[in-house]
N, C-alpha and C. Protein backbone atom coordinates (compact mmCIF):
# COMPACT_ATOMS: atom_id res chain seq x y z
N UNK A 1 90.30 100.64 234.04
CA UNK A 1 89.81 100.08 232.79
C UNK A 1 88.46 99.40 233.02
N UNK A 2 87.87 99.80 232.17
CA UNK A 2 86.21 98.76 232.14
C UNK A 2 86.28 97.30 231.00
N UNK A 3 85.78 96.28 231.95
CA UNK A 3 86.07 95.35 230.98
C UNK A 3 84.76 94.30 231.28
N UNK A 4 84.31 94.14 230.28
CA UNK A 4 83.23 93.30 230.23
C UNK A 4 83.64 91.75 229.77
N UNK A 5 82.85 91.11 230.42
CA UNK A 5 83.14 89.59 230.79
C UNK A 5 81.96 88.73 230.15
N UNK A 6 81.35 88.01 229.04
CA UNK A 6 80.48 87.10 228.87
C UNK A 6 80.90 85.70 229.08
N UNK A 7 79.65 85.13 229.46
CA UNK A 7 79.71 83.64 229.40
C UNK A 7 78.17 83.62 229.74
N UNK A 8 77.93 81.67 229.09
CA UNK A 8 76.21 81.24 229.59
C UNK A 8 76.05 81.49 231.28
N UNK A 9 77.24 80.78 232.07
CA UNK A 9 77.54 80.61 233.03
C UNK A 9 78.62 81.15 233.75
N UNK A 10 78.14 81.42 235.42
CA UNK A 10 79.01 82.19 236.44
C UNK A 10 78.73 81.45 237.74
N UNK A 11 79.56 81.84 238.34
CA UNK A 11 79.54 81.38 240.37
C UNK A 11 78.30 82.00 240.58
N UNK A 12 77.74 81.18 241.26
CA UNK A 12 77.78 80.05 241.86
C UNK A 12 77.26 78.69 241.22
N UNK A 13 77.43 79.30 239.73
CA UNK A 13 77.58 77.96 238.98
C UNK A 13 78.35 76.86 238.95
N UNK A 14 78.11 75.46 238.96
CA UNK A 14 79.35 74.68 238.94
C UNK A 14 79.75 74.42 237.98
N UNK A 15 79.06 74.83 236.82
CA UNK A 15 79.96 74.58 235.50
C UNK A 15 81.65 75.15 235.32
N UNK A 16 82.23 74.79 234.69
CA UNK A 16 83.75 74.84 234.94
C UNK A 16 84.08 76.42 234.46
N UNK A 17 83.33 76.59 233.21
CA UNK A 17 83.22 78.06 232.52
C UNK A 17 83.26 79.27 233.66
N UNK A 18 81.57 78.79 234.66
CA UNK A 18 81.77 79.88 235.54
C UNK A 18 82.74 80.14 236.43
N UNK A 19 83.14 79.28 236.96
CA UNK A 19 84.13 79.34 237.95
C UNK A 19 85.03 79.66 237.73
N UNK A 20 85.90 79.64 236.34
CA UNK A 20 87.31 79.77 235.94
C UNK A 20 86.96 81.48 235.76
N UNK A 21 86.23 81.54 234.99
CA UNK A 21 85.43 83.17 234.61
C UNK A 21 85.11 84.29 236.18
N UNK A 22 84.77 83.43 237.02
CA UNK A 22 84.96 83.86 238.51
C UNK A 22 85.93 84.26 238.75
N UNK A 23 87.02 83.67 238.90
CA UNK A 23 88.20 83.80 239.68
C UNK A 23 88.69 84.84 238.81
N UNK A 24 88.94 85.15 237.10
CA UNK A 24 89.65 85.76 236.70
C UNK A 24 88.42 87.33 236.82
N UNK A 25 87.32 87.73 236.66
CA UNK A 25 86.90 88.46 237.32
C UNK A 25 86.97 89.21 238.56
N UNK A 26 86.91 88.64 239.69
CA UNK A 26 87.25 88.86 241.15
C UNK A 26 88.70 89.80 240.87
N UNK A 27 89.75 88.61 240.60
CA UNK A 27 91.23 89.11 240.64
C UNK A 27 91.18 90.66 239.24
N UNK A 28 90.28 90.71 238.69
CA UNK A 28 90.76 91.96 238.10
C UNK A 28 90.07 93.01 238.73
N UNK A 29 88.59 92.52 239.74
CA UNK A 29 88.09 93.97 240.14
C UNK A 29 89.54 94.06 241.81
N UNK A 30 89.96 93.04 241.73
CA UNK A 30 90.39 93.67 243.28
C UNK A 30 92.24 93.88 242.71
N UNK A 31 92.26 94.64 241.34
CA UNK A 31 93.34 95.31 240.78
C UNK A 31 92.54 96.38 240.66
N UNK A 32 91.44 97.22 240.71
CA UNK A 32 91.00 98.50 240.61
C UNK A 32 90.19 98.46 239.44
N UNK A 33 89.80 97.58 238.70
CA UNK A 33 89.46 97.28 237.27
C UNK A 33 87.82 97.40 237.49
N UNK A 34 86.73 98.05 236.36
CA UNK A 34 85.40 97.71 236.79
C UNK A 34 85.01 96.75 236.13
N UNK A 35 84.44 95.87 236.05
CA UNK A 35 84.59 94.57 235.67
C UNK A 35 82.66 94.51 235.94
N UNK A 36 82.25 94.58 234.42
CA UNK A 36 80.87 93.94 234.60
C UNK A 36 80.76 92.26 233.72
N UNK A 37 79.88 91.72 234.01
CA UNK A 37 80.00 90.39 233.75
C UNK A 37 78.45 89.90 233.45
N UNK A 38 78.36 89.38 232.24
CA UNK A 38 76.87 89.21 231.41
C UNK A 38 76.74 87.50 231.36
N UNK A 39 75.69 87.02 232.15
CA UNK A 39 75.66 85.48 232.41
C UNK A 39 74.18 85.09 232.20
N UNK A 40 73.77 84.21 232.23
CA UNK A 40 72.30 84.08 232.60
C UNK A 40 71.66 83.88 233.44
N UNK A 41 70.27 84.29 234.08
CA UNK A 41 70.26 84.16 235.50
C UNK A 41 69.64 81.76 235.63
N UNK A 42 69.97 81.21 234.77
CA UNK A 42 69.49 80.03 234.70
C UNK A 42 71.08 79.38 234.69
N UNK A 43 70.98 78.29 235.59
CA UNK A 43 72.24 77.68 236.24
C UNK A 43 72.39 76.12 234.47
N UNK A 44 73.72 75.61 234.84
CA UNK A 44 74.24 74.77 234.05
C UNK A 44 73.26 73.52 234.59
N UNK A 45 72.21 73.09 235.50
CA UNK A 45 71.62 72.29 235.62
C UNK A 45 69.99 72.55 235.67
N UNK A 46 70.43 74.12 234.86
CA UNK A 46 68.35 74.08 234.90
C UNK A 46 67.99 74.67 235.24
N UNK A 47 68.78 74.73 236.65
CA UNK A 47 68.00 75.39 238.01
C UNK A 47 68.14 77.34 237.62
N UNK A 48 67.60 78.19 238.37
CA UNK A 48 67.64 79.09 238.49
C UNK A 48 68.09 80.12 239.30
N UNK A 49 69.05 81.00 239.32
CA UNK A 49 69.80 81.62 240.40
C UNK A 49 68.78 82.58 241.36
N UNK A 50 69.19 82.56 242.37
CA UNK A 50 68.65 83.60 243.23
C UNK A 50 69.27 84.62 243.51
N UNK A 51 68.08 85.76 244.48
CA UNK A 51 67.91 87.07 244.39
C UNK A 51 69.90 87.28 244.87
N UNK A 52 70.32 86.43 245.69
CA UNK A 52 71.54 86.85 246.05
C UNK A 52 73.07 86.54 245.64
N UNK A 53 72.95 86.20 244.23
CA UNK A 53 73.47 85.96 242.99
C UNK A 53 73.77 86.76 242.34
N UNK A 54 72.99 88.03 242.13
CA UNK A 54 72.84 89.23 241.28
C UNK A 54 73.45 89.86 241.98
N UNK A 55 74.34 89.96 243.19
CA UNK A 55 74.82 90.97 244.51
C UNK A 55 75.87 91.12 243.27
N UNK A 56 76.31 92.04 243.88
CA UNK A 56 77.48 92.49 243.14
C UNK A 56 78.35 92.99 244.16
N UNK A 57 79.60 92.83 243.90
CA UNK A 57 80.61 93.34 244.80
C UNK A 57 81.51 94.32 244.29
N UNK A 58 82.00 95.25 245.15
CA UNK A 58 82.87 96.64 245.02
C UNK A 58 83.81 96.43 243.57
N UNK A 59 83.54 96.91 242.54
CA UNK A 59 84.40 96.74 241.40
C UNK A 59 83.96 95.90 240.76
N UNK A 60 82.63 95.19 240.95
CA UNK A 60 82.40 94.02 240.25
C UNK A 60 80.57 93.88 239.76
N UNK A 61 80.05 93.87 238.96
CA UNK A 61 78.69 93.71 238.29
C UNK A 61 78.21 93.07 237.80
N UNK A 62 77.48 92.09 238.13
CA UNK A 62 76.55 90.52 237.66
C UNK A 62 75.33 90.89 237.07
N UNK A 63 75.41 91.11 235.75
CA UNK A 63 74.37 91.03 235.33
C UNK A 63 73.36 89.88 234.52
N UNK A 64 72.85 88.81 235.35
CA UNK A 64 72.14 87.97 234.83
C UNK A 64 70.84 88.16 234.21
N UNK A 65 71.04 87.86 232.69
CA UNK A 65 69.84 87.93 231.72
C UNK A 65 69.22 87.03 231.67
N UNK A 66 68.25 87.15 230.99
CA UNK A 66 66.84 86.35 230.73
C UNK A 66 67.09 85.12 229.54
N UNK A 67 66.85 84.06 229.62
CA UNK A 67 66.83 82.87 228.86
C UNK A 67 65.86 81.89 228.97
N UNK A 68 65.51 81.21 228.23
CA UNK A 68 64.70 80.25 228.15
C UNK A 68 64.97 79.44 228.75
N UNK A 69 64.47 78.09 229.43
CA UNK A 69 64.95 77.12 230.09
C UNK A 69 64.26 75.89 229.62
N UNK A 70 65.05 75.19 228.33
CA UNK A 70 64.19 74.18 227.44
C UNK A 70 65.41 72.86 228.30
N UNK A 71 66.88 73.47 228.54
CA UNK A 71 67.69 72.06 229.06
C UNK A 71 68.30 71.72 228.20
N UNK A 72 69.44 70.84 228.09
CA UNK A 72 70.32 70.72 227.51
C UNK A 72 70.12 68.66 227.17
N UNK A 73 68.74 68.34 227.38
CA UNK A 73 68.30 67.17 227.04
C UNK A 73 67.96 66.90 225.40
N UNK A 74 67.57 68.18 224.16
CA UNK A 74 67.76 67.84 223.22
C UNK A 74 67.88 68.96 222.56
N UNK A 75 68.57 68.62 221.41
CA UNK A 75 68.87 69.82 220.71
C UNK A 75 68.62 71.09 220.03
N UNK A 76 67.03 70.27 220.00
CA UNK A 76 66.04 71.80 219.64
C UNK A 76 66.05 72.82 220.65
N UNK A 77 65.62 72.37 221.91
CA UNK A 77 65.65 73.14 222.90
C UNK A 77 67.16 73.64 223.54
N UNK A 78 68.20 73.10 223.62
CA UNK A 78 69.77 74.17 223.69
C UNK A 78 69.50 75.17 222.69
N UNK A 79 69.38 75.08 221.40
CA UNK A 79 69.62 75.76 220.37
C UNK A 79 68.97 76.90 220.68
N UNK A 80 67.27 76.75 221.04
CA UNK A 80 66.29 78.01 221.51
C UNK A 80 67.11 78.66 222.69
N UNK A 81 67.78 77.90 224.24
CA UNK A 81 68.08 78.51 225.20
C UNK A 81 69.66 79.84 224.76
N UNK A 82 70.29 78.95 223.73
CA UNK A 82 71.41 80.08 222.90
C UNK A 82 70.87 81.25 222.62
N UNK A 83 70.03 80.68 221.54
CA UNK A 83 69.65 82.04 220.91
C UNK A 83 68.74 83.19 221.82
N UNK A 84 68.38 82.58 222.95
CA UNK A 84 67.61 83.81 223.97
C UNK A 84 68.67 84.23 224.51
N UNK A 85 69.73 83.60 224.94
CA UNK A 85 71.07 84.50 225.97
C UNK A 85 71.21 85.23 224.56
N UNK A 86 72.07 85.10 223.47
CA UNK A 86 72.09 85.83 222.58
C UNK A 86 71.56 87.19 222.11
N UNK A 87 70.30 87.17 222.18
CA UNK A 87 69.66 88.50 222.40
C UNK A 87 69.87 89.17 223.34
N UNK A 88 69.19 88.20 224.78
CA UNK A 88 69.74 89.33 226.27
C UNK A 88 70.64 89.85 226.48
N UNK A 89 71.97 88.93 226.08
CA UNK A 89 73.13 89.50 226.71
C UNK A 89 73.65 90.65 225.32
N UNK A 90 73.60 90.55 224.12
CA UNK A 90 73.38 91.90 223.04
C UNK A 90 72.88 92.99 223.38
N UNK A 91 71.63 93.04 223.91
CA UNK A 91 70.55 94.06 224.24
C UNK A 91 71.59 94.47 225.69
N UNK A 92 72.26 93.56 226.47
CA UNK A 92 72.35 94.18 227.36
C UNK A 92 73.70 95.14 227.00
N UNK A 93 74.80 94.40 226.90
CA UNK A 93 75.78 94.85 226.21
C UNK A 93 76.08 96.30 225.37
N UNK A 94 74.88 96.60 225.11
CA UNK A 94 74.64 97.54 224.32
C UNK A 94 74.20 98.76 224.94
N UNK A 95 73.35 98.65 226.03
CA UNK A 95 73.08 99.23 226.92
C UNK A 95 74.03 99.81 228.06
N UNK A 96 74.72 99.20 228.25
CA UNK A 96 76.17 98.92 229.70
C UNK A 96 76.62 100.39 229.32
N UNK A 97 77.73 100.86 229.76
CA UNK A 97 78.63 101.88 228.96
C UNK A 97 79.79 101.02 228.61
N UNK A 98 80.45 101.77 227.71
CA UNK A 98 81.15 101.41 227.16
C UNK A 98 82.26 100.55 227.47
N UNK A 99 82.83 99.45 227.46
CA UNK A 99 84.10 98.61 228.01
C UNK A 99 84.79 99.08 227.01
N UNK A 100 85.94 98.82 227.86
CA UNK A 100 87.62 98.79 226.71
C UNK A 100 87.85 97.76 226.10
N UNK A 101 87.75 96.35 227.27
CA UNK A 101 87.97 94.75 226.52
C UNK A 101 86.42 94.62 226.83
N UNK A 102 86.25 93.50 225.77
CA UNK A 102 85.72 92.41 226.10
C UNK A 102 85.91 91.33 225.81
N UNK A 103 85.47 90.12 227.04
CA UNK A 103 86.50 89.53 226.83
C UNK A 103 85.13 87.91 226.77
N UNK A 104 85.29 87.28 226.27
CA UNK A 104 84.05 85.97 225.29
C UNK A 104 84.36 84.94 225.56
N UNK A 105 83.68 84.05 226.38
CA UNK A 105 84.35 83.05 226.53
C UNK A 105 83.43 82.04 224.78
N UNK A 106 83.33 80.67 225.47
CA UNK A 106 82.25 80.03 224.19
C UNK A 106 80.97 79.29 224.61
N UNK A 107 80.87 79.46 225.42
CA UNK A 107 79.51 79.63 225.90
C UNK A 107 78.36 80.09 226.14
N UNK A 108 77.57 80.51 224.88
CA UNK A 108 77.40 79.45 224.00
C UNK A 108 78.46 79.53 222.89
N UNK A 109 78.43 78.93 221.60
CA UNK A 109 79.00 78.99 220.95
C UNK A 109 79.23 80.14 220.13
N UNK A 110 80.41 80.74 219.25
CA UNK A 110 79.97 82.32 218.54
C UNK A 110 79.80 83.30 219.64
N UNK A 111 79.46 83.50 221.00
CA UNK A 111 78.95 84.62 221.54
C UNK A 111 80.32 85.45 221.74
N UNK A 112 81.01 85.43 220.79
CA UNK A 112 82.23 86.58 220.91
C UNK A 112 81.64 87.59 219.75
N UNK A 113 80.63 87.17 218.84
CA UNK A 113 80.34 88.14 218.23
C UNK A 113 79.33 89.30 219.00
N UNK A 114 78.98 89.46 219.71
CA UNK A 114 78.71 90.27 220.86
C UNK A 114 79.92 91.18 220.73
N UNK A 115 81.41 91.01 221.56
CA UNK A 115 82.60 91.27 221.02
C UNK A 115 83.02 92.10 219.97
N UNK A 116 82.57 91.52 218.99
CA UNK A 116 83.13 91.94 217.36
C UNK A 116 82.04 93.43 217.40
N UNK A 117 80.83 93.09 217.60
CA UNK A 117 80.27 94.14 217.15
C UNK A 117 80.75 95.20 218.39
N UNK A 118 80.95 94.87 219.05
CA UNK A 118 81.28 96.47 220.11
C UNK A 118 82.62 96.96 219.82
N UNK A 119 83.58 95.48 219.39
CA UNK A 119 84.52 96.65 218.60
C UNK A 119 84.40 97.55 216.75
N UNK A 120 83.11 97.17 216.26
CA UNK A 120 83.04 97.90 215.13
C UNK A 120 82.21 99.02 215.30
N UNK A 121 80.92 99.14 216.87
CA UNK A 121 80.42 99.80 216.81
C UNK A 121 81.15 101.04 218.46
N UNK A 122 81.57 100.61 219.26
CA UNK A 122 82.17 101.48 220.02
C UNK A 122 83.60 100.97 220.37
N UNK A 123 84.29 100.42 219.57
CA UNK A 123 85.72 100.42 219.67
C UNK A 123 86.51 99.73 220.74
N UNK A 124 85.29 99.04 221.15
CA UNK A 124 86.15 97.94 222.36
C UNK A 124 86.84 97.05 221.81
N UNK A 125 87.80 96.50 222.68
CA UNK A 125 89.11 95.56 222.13
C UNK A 125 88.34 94.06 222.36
N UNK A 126 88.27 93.15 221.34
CA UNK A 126 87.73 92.26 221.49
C UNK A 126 88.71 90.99 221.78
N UNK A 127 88.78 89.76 223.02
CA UNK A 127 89.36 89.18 223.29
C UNK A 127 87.77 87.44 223.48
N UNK A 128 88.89 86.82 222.76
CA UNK A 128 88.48 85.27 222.49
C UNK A 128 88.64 84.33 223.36
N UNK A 129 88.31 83.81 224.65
CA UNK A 129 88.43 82.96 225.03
C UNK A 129 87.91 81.57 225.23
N UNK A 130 88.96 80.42 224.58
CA UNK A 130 88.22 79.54 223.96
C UNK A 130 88.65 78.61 224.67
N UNK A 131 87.21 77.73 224.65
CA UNK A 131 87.38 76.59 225.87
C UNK A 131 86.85 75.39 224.59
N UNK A 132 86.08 75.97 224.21
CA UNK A 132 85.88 74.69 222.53
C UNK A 132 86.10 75.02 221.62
N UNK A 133 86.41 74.78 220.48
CA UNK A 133 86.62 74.87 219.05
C UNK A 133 85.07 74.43 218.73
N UNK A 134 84.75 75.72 217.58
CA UNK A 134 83.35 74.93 217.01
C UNK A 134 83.41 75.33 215.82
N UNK A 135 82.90 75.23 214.62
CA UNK A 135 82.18 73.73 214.78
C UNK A 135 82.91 72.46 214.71
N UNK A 136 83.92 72.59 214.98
CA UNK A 136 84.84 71.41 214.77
C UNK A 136 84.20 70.43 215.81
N UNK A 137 84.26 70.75 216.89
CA UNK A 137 83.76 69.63 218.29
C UNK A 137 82.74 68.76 217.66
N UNK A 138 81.91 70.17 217.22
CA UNK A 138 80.18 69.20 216.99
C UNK A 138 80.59 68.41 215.31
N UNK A 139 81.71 68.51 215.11
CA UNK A 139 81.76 67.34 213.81
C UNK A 139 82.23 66.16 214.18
N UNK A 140 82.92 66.12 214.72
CA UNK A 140 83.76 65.11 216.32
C UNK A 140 82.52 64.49 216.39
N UNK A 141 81.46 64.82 217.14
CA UNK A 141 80.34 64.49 217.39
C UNK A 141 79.36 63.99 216.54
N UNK A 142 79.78 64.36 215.43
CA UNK A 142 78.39 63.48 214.07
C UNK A 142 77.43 64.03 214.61
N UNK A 143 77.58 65.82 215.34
CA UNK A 143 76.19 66.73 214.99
C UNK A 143 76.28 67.56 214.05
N UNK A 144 77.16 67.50 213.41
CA UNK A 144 77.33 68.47 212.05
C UNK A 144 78.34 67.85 210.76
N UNK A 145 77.76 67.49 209.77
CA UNK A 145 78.40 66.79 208.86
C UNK A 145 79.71 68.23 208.29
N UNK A 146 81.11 67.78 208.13
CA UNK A 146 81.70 68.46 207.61
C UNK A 146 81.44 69.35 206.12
N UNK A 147 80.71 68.55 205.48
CA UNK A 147 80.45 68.54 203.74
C UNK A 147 79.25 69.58 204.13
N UNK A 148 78.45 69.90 205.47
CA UNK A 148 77.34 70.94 205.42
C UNK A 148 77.46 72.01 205.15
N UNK A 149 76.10 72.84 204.67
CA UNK A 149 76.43 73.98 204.04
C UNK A 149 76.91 75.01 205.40
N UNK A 150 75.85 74.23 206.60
CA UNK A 150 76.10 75.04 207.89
C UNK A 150 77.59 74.67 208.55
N UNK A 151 77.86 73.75 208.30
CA UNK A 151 79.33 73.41 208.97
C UNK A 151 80.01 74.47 208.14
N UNK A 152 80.04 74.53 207.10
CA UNK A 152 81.54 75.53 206.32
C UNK A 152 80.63 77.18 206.90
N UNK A 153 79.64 76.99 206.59
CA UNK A 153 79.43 78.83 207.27
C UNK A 153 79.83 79.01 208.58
N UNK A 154 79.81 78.29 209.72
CA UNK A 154 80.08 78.53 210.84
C UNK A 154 81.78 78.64 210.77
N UNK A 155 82.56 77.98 210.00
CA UNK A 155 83.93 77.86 210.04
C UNK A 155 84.50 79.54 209.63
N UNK A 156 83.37 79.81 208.50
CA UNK A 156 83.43 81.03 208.11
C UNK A 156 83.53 82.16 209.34
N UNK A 157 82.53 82.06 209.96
CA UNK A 157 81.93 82.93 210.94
C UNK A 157 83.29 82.98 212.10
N UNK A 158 84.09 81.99 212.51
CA UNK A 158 85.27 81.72 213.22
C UNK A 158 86.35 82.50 212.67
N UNK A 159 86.38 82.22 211.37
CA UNK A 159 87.60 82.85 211.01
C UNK A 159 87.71 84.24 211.01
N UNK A 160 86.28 84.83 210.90
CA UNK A 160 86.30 85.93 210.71
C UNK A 160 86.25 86.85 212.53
N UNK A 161 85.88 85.91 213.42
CA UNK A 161 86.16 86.54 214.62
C UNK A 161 87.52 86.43 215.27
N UNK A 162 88.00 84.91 214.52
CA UNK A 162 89.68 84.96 215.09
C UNK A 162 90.75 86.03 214.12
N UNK A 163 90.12 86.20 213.27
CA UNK A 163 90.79 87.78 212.86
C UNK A 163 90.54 88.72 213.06
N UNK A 164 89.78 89.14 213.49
CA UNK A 164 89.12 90.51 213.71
C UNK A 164 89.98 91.07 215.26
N UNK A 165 89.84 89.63 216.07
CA UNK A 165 90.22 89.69 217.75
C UNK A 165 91.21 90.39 218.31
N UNK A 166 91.21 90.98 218.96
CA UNK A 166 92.63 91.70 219.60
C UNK A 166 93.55 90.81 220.31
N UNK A 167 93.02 89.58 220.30
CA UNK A 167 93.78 88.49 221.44
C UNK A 167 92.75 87.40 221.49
N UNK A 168 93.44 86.31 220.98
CA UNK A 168 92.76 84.79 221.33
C UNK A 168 93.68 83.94 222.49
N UNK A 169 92.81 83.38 223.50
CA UNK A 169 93.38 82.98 224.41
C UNK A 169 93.06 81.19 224.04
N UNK A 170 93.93 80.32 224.24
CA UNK A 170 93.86 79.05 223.99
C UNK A 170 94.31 78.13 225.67
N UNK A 171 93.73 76.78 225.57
CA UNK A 171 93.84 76.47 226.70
C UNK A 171 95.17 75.27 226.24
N UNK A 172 95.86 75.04 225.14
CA UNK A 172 97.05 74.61 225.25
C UNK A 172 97.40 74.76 223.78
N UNK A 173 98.71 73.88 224.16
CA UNK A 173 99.57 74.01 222.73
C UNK A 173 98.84 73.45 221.59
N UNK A 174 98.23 71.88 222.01
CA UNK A 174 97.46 71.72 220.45
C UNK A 174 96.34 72.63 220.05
N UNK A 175 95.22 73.09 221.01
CA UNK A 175 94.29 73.91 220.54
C UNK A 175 94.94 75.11 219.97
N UNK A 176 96.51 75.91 220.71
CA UNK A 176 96.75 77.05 220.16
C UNK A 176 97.11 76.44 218.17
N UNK A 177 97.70 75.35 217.84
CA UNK A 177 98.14 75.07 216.62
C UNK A 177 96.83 74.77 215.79
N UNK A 178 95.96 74.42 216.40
CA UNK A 178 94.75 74.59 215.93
C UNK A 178 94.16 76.39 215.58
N UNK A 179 94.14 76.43 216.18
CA UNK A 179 93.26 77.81 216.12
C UNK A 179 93.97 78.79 215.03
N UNK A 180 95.71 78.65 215.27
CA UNK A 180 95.96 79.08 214.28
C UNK A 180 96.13 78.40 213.02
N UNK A 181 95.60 77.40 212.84
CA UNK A 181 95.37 76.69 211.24
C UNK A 181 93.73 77.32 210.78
N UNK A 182 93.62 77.60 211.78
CA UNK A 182 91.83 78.16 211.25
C UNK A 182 91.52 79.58 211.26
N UNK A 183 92.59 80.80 211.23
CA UNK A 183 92.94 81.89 211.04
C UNK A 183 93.25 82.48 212.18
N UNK A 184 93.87 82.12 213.38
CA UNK A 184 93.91 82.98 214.37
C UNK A 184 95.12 83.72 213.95
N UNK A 185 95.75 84.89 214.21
CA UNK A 185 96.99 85.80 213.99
C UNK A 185 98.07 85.36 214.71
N UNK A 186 99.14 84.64 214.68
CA UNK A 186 99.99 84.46 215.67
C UNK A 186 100.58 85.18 216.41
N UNK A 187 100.69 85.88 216.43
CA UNK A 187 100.65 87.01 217.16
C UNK A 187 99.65 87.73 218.10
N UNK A 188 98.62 87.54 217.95
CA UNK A 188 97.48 87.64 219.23
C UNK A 188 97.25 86.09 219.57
N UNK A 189 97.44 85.30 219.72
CA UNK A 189 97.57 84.34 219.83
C UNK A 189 97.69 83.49 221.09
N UNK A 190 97.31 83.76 222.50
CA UNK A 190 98.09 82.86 223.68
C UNK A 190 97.65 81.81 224.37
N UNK A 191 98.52 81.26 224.72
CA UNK A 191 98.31 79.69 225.52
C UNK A 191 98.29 80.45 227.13
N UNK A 192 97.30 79.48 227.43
CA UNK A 192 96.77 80.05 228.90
C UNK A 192 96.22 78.55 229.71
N UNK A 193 96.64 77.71 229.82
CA UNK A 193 96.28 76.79 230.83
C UNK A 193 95.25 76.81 232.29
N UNK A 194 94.44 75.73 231.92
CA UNK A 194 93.23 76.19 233.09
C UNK A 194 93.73 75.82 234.41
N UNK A 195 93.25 76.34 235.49
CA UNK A 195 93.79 76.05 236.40
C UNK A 195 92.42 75.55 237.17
N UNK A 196 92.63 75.50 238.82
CA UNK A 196 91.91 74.51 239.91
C UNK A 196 90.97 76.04 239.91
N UNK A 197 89.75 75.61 239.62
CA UNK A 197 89.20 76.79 240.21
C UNK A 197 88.91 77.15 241.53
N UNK A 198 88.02 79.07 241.86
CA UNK A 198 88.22 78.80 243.39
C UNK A 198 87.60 78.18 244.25
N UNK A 199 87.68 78.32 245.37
CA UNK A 199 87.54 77.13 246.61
C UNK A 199 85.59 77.53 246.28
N UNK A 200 85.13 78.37 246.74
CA UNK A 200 83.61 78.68 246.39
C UNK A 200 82.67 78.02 245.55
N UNK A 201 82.91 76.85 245.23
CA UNK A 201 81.96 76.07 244.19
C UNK A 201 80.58 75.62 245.37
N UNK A 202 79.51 75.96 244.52
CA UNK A 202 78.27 75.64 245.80
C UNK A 202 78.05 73.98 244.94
N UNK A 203 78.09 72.93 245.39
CA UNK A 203 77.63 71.62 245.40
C UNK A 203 76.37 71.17 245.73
């Protein structure tokens, strides 16, 4: 099976995303699985990955795209560094051959629609894996007023990927009762608890 893997971040990232996204990668190419994986080549602190980052191993394909590097110091500039993975990893996605899953984490936010469109345009099975709820978090946060016109479109935009999904993965019981109050299918639906990631974190 070919299965494509997004996230902002990967190993030898220390962000938690990559690493958890690591391990479940690895363990599916060394089940026989081809397993390509769309990240950015710019690390969770800025920094920028090197030439021996991009290695790829037997069953396994790192493809780090191009992004801006404005930092996660204010909000104009995250917003620009989204929307450049957004394009790269689309453009790339599109390009790849074809996967069966793909599988989204939320990093950035929405980038399961990547996902959605490969299952409307080449029939891949689209799988949700959610480490935040949005826009709910950023209302938590008093970065997005609930009453906004953009807060209810983005809620929109959720519901319509947690239905569409072949499988939403949740990291516990309250987020799973969540997700399904905000249209997930109960039935694609699963609780998946994070675990210790692997030993390989570069510090």
């Amino acid at each position: 099976m070919r299965i494509l893997l997004i996230n902002q971040f990967y190993k030898p990232d220390t962000a938690a995303t990559g690493q958890l996204l690591a391990d479940v990668a690895e363990e599916l190419a060394a089940h026989g699985h081809e397993v390509h994986v769309i990240c950015s080549r710019h690390r969770y602190d800025g920094s920028k990955s090197g030439p021996a980052d991009a290695q790829s191993a037997e069953g396994l394909a790192v493809h780090r795209v191009f992004t801006t590097r404005f930092g996660r110091k204010m909000l104009l500039g995250r917003a620009i560094d989204y929307l450049s993975f957004y394009v790269s990893a689309t453009w790339r996605a599109l390009v790849l051959p074809k996967p069966d899953v793909c599988v989204s984490l939320t990093t950035p936010p929405f980038i399961s629609l990547i996902g959605l469109m490969l299952s409307k345009i080449k029939g891949t099975r689209n799988v949700i894996w959610v480490m935040d709820v949005y826009p709910e978090i950023a209302a938590a946060y008093d970065v997005l007023g609930k009453r906004s016109l953009l807060y209810r479109l983005l809620r929109r935009v959720n519901r319509v990927l947690y239905r569409n999904a072949a499988a939403v993965i949740s990291l516990g019981e309250t987020m799973t009762e969540q997700l399904q109050s905000l249209g997930a299918d109960p039935e694609n639906l699963h609780t998946v608890h994070n675990w210790v990631p692997g030993k390989d974190i570069d510090y």
